[in-house]
Protein backbone atom coordinates (compact mmCIF):
# COMPACT_ATOMS: atom_id res chain seq x y z
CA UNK A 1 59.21 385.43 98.14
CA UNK A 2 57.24 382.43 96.17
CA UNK A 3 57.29 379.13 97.78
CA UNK A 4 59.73 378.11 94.60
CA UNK A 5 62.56 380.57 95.38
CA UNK A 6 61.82 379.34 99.53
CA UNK A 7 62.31 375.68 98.19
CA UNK A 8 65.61 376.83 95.92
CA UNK A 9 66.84 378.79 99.20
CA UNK A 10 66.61 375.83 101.25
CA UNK A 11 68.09 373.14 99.16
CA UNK A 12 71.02 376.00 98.88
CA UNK A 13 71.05 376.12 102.75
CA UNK A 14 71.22 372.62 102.87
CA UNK A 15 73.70 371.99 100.01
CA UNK A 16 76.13 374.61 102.31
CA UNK A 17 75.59 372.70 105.03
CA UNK A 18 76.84 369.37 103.72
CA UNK A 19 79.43 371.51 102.49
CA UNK A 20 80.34 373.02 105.78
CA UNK A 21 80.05 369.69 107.20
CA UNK A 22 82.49 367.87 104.81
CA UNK A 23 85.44 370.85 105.00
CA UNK A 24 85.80 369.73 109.00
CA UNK A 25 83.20 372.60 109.92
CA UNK A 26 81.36 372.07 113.03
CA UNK A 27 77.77 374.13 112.41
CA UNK A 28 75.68 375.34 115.53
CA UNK A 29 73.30 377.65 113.95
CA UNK A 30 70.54 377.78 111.00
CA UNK A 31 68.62 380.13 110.54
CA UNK A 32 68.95 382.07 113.44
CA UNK A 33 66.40 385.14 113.64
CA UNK A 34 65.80 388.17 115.58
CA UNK A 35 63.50 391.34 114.84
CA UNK A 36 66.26 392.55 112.50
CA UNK A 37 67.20 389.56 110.57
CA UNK A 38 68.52 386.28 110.03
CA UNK A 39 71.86 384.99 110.03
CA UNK A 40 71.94 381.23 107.46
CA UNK A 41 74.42 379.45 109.40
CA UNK A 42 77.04 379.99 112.19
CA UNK A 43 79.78 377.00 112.61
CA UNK A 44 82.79 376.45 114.10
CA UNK A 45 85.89 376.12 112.21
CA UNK A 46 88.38 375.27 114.45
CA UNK A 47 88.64 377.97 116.95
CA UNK A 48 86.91 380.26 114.82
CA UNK A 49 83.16 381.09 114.41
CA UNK A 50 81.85 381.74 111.20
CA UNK A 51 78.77 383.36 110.20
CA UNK A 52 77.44 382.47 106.94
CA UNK A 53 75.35 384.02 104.25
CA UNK A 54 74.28 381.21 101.74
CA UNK A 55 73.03 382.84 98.28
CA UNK A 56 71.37 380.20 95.85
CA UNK A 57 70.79 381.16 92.36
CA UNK A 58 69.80 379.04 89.17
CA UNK A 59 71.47 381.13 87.00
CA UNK A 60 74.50 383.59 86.36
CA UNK A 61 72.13 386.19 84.19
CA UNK A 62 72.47 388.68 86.88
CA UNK A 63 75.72 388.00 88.37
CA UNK A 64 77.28 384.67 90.55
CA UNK A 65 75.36 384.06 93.77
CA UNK A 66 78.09 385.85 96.10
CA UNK A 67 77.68 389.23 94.18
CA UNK A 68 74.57 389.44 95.72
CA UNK A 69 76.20 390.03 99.03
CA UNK A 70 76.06 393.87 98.75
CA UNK A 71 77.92 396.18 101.33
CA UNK A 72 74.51 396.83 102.89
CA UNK A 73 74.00 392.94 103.67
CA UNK A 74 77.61 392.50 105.16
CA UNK A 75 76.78 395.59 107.37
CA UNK A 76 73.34 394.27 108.68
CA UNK A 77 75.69 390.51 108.72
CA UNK A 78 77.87 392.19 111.09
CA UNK A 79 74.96 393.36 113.20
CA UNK A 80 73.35 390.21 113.65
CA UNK A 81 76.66 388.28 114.65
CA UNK A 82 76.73 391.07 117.45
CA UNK A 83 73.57 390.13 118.39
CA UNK A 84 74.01 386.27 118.23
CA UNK A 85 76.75 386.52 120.38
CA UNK A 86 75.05 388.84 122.98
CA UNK A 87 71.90 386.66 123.08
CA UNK A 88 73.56 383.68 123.26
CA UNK A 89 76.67 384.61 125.40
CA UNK A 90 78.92 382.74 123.25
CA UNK A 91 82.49 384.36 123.32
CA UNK A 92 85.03 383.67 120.37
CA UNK A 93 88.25 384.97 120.28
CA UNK A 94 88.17 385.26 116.31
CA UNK A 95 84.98 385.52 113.93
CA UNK A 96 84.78 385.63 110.18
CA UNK A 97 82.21 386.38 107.76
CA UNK A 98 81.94 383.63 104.93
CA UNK A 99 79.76 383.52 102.02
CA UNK A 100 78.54 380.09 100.34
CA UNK A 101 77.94 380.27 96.94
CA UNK A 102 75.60 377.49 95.34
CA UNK A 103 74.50 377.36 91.83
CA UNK A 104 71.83 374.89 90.79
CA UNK A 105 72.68 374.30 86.87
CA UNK A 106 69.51 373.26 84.97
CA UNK A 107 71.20 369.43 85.26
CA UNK A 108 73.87 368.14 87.30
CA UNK A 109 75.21 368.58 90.91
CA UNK A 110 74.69 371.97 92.76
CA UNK A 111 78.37 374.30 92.43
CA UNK A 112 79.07 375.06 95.97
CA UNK A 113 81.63 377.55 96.09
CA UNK A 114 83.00 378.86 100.17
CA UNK A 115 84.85 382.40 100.32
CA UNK A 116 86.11 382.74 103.71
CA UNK A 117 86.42 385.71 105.25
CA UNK A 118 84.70 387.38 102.37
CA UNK A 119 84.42 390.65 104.37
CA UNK A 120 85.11 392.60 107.54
């Protein structure tokens, strides 16, 4: 990955966040990482811990951010949750898988767009 895409992933990550944030979302997580992958952000909602996978893009040419979330990425999602939790003990009695959206138009204010509970 170039240092450009790093820097468009992270203003993404940090455009969800603020996003997160502002919906009443409590986050507790960034970029949490084990040897299998990472998991963007986990938060709170309520009673409810989400895990989040942000997907930045500059463009619609090859789809909108979220379709990038493939079957094979909510699978390994699901995965790392399993291990967050185990690692960090943290019990929940629901959890959801959310995917942030954000588009970066050439001018203008980033498009966040939250799908809750995009998968299972």
């Amino acid at each position: 990955m170039t240092k450009r895409n790093q820097a468009i992933g992270g203003y993404g990550e940090r455009c969800a966040v603020r996003h997160l944030i502002e919906a009443g979302l409590r986050p507790v997580a960034r970029n949490w990482r084990c040897r299998t992958g990472e998991i963007d952000i986990i938060a709170w909602d309520g009673p409810v811990l989400a895990f989040c996978e942000v997907k930045t893009r500059r463009t619609t040419t090859f789809g909108s951010p979220a379709e990038a979330v493939v079957p094979r990425k909510a699978r390994r999602l699901r995965r790392l949750a399993a291990a967050w939790l185990a690692a960090t003990g943290t019990t929940a009695d629901e959890v959801r898988f959310d995917v942030i959206s954000v588009l970066l138009p050439r001018l203008g204010r980033a498009r966040v767009e939250h799908v809750k509970d995009a998968f299972r």
